[in-house]
C-alpha atoms as a PDB file:
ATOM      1  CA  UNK A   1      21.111   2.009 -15.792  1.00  0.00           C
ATOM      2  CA  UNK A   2      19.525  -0.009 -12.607  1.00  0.00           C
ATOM      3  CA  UNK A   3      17.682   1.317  -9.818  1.00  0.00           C
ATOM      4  CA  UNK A   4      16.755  -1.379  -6.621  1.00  0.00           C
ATOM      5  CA  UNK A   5      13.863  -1.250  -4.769  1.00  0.00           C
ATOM      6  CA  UNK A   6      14.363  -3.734  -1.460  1.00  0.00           C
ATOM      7  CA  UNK A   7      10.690  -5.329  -0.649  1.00  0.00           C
ATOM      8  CA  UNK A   8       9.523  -6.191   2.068  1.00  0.00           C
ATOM      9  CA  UNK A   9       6.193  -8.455   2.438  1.00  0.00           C
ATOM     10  CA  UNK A  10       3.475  -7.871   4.858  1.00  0.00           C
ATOM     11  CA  UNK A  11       0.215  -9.281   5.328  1.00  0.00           C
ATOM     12  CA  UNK A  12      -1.102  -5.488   6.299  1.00  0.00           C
ATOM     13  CA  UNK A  13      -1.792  -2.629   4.385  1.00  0.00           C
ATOM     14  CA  UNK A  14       1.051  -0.714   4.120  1.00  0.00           C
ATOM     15  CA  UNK A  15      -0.010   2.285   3.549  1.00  0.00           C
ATOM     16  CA  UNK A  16      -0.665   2.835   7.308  1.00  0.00           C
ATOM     17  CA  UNK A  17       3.205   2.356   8.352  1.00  0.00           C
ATOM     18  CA  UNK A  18       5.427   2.318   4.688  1.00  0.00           C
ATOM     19  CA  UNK A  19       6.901   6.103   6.143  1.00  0.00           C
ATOM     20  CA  UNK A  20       7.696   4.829   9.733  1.00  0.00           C
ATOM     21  CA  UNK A  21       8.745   1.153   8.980  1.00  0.00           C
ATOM     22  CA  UNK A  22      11.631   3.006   6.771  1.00  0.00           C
ATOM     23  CA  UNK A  23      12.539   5.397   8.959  1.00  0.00           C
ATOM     24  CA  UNK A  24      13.328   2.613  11.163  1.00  0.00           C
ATOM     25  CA  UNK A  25      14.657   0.105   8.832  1.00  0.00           C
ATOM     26  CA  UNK A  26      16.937   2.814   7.055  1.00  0.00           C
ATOM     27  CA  UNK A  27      17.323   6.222   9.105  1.00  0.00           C
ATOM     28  CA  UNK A  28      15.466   7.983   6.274  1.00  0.00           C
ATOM     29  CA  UNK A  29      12.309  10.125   6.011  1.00  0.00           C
ATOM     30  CA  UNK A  30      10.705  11.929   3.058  1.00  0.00           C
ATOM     31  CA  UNK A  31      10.033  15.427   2.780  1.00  0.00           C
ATOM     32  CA  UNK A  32       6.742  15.326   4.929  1.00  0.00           C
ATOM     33  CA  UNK A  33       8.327  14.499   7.900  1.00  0.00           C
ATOM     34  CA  UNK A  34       6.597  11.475   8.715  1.00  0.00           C
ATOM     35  CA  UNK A  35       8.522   8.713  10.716  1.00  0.00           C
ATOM     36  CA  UNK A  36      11.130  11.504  12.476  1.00  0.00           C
ATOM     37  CA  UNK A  37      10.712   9.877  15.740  1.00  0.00           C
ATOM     38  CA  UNK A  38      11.885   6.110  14.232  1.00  0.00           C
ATOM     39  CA  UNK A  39      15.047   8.185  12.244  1.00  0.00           C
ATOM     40  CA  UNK A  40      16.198   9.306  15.602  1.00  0.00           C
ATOM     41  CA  UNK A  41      15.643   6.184  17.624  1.00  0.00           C
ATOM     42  CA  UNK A  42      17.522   4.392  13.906  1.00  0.00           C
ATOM     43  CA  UNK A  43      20.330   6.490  14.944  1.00  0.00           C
ATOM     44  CA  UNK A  44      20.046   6.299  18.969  1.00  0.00           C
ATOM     45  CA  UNK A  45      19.872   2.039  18.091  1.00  0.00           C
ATOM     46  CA  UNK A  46      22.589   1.770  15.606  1.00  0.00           C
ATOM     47  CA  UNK A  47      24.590   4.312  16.225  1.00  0.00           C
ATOM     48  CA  UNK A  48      25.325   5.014  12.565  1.00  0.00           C
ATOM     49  CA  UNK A  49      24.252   7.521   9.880  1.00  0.00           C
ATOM     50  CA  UNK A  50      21.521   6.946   7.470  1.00  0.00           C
ATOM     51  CA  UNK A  51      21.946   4.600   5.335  1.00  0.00           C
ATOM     52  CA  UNK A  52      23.697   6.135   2.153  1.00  0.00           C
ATOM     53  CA  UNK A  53      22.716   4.047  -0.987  1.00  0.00           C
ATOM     54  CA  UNK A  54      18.437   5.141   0.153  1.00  0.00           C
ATOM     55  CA  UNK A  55      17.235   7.551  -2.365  1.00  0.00           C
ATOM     56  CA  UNK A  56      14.364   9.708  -2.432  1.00  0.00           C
ATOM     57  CA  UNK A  57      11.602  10.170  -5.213  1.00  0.00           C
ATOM     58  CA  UNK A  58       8.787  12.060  -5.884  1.00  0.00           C
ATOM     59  CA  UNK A  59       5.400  10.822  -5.148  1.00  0.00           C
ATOM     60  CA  UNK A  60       2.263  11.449  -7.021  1.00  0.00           C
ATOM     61  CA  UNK A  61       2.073  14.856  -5.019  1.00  0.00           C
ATOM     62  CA  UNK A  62       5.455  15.571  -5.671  1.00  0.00           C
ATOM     63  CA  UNK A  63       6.573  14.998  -2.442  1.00  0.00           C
ATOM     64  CA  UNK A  64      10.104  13.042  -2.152  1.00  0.00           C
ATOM     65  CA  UNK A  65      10.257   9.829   0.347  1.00  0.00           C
ATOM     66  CA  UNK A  66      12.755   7.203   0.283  1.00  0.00           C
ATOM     67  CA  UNK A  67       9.505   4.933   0.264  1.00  0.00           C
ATOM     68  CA  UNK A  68       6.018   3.590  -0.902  1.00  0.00           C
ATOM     69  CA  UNK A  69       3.705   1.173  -0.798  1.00  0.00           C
ATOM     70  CA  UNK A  70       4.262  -1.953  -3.216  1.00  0.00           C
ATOM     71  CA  UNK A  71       1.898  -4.528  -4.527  1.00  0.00           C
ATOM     72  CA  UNK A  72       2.242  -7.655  -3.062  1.00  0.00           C
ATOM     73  CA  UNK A  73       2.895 -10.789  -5.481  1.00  0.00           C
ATOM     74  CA  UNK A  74      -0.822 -14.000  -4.455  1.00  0.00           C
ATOM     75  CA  UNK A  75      -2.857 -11.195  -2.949  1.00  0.00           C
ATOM     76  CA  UNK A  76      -5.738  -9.185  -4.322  1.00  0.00           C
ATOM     77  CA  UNK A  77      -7.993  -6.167  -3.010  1.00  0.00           C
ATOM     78  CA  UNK A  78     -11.398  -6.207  -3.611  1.00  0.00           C
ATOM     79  CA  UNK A  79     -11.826  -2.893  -4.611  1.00  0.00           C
ATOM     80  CA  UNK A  80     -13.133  -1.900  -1.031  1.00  0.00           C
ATOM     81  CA  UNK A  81     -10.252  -2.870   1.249  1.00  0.00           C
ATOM     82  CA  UNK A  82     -10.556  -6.316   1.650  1.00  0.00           C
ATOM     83  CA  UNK A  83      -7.273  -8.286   1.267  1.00  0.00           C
ATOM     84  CA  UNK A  84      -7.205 -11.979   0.202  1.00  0.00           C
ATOM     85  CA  UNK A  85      -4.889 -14.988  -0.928  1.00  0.00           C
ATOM     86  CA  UNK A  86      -5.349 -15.603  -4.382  1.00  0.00           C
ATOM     87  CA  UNK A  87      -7.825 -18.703  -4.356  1.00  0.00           C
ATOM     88  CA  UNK A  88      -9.492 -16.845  -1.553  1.00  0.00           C
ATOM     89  CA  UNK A  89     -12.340 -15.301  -4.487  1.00  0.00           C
ATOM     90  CA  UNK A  90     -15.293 -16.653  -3.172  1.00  0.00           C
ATOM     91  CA  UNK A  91     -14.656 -15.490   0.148  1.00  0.00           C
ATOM     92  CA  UNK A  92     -13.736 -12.397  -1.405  1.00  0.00           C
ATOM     93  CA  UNK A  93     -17.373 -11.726  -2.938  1.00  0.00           C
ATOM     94  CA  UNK A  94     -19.219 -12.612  -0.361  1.00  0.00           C
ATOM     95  CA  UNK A  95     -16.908 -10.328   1.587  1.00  0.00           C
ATOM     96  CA  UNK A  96     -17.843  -7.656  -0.866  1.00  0.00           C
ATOM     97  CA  UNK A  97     -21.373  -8.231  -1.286  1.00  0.00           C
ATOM     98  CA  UNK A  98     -21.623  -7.894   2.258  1.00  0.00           C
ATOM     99  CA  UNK A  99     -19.765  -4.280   2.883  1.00  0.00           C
ATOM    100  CA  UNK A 100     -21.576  -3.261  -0.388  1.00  0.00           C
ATOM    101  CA  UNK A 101     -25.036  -3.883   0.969  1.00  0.00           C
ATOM    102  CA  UNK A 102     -24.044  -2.344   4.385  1.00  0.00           C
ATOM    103  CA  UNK A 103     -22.498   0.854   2.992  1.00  0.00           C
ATOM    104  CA  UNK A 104     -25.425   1.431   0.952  1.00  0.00           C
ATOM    105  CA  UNK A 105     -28.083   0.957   3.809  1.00  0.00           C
ATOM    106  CA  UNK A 106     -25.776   3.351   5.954  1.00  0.00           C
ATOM    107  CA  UNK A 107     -25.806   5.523   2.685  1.00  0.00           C
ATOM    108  CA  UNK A 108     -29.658   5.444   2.193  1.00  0.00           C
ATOM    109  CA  UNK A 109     -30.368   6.020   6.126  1.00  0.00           C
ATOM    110  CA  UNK A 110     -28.281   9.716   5.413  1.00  0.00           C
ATOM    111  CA  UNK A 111     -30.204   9.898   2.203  1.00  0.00           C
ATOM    112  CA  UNK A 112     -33.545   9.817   4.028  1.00  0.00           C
ATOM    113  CA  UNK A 113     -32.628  12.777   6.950  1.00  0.00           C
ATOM    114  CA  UNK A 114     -30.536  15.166   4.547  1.00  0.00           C
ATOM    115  CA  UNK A 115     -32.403  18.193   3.336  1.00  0.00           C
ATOM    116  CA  UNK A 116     -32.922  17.551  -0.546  1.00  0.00           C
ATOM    117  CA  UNK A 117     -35.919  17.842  -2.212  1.00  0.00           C
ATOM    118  CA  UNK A 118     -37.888  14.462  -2.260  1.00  0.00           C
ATOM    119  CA  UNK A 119     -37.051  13.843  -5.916  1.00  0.00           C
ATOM    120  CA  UNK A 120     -33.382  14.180  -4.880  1.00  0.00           C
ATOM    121  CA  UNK A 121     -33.891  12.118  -1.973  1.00  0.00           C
ATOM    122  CA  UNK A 122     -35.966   9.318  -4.252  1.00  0.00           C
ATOM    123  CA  UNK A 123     -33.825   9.301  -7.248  1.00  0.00           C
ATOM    124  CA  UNK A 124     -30.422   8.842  -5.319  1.00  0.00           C
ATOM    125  CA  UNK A 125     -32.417   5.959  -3.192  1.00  0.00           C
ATOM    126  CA  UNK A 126     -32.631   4.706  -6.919  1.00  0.00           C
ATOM    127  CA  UNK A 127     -29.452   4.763  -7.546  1.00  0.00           C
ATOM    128  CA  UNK A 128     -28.168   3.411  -4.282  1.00  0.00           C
ATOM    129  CA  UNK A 129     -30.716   0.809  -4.464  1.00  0.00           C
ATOM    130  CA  UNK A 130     -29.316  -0.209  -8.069  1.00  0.00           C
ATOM    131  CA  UNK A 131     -25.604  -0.176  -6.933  1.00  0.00           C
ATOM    132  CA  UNK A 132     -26.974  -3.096  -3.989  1.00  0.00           C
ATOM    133  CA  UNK A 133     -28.710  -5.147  -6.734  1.00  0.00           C
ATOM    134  CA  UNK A 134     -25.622  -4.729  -9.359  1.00  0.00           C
ATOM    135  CA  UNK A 135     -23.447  -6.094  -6.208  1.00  0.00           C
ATOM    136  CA  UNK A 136     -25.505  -8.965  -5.366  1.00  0.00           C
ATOM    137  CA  UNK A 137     -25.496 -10.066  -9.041  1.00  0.00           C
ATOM    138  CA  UNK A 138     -22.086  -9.891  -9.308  1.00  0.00           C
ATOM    139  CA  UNK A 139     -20.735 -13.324 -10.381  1.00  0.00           C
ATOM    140  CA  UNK A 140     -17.129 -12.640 -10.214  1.00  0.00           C
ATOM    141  CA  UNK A 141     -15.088 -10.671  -7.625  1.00  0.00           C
ATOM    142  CA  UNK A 142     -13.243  -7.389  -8.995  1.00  0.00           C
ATOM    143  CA  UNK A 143      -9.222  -8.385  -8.177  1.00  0.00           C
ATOM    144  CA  UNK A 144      -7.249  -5.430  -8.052  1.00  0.00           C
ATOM    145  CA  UNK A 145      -3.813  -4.853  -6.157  1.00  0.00           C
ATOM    146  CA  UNK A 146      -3.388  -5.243  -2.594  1.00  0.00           C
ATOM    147  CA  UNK A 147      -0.694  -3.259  -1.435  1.00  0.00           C
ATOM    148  CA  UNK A 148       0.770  -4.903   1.460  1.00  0.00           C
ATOM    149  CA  UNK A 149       4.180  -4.255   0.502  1.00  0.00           C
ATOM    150  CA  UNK A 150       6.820  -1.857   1.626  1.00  0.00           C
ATOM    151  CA  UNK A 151       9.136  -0.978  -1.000  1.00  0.00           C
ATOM    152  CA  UNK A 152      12.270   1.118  -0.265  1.00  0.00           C
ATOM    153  CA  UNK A 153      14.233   2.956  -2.981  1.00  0.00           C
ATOM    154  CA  UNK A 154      18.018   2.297  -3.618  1.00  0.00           C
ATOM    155  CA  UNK A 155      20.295   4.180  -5.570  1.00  0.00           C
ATOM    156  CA  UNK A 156      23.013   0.811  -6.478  1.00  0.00           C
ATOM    157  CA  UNK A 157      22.430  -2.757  -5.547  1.00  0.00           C
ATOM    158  CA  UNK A 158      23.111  -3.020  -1.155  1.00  0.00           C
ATOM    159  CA  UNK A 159      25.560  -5.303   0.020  1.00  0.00           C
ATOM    160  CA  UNK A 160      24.926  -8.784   0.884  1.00  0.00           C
ATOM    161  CA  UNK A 161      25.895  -7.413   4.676  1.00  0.00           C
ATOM    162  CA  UNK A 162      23.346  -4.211   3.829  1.00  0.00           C
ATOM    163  CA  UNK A 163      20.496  -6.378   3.178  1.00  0.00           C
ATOM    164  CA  UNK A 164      20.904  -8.631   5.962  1.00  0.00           C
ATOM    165  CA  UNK A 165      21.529  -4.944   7.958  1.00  0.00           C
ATOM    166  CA  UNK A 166      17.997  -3.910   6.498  1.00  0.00           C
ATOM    167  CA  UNK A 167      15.799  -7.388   6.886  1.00  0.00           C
ATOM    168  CA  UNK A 168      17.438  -7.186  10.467  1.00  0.00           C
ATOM    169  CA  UNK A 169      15.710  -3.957  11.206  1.00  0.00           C
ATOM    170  CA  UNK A 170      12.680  -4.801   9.792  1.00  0.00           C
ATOM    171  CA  UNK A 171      11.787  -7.717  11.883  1.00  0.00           C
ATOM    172  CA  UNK A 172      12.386  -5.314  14.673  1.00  0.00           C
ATOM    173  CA  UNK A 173       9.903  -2.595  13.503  1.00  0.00           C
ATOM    174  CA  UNK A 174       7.391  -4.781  14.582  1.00  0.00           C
ATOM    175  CA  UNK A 175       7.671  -8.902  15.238  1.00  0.00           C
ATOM    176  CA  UNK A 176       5.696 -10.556  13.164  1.00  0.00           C
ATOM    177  CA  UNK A 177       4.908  -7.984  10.688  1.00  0.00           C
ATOM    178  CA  UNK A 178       7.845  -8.476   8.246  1.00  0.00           C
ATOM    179  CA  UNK A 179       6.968 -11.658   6.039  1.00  0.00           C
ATOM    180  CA  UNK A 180       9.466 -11.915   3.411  1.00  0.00           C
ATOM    181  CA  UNK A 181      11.872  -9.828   1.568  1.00  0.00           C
ATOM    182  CA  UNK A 182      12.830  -8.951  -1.864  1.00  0.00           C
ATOM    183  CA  UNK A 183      15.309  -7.352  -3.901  1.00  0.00           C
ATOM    184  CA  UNK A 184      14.218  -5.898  -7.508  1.00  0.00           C
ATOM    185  CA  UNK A 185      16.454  -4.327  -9.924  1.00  0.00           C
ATOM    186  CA  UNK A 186      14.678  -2.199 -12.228  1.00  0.00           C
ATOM    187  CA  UNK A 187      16.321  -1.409 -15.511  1.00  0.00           C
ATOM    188  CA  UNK A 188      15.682   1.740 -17.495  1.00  0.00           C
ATOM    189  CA  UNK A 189      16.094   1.017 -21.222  1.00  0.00           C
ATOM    190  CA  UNK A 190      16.065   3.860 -24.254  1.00  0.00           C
ATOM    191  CA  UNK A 191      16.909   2.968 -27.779  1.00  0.00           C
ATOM    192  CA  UNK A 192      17.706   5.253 -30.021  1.00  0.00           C
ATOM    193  CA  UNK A 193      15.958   4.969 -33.375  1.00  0.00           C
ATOM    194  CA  UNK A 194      17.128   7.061 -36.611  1.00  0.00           C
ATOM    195  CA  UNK A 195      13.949   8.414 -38.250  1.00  0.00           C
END
């Protein structure tokens, strides 16, 4: 059995438009309701039906949407919401480093005013203090995913005319936003094995 998930690039986080863009792109909205507004202008633009083949799953709150974000294939996430090229780790640290340092002054600065006791006070210093100095040793960059992707879920393979249909609408969501597409077929496999 194959599911298909059509991709589309970014070089944004995608978590602050995956709901909308698809709405758009596709006339579809999960159960939250987010993205109603670009389902009705979908339909007011097109002047067709939601696309049929879109199907919905459940997120990690349970919450069905024909959508989510999707890591995206010579990018990387520093752990603290920095996106970069792959090649780009240097950069990266420093980038890092940087918010590190900053986000622990800022921390330390709310440390000193809040109403703990002064051993509170000094022995979270401490530990913000060792988080800075852990950071600024840090030889390598932490790589994790960087989900600029949109990913929209389809129940059968679209149409070479569907696609084209789809990529169309996403360069429309917003020019210059849409930087590549792709189609992945995901296979679910179970063997059966006689004990």
């Amino acid at each position: 059995m194959s599911e298909y998930l059509f991709v589309i690039d970014t070089e944004e986080y995608s978590g602050n438009f995956e709901r909308e863009m698809c709405a758009f792109i596709t006339g579809h909205i999960g159960e939250c309701g987010v993205g109603q507004d670009k389902a009705i202008l979908y339909r007011k633009q097109t002047r067709k039906e939601a696309l049929e083949f879109i199907q919905s799953k459940p997120d990690d709150h349970g919450c069905n949407r024909p959508v989510r974000i999707y890591p995206t294939p010579g990018w990387f996430n520093h752990g603290y919401g920095g996106h970069f090229r792959d090649g780009q780790e240097k950069k990266a640290l420093v980038a890092m480093k940087k918010y590190v340092v900053k986000d622990c002054g800022e921390h330390i600065k709310q440390v000193k005013v809040n109403t703990w006791s002064d051993a509170e006070k000094r022995r979270e210093i401490a530990n913000t203090e060792k988080k800075i100095n852990d950071a600024i040793e840090q030889k390598e960059v932490n790589k994790f995913p960087s989900y600029q992707s949109v990913c929209i879920f389809c129940s059968r393979r679209p149409t070479d005319n569907e696609i084209k249909f789809m990529k169309k609408r996403a360069m429309k969501f917003r020019k210059g936003l849409a930087k590549g597409f792709r189609l992945i077929e995901e296979k679910i496999v179970s063997n059966s094995i006689s004990i």
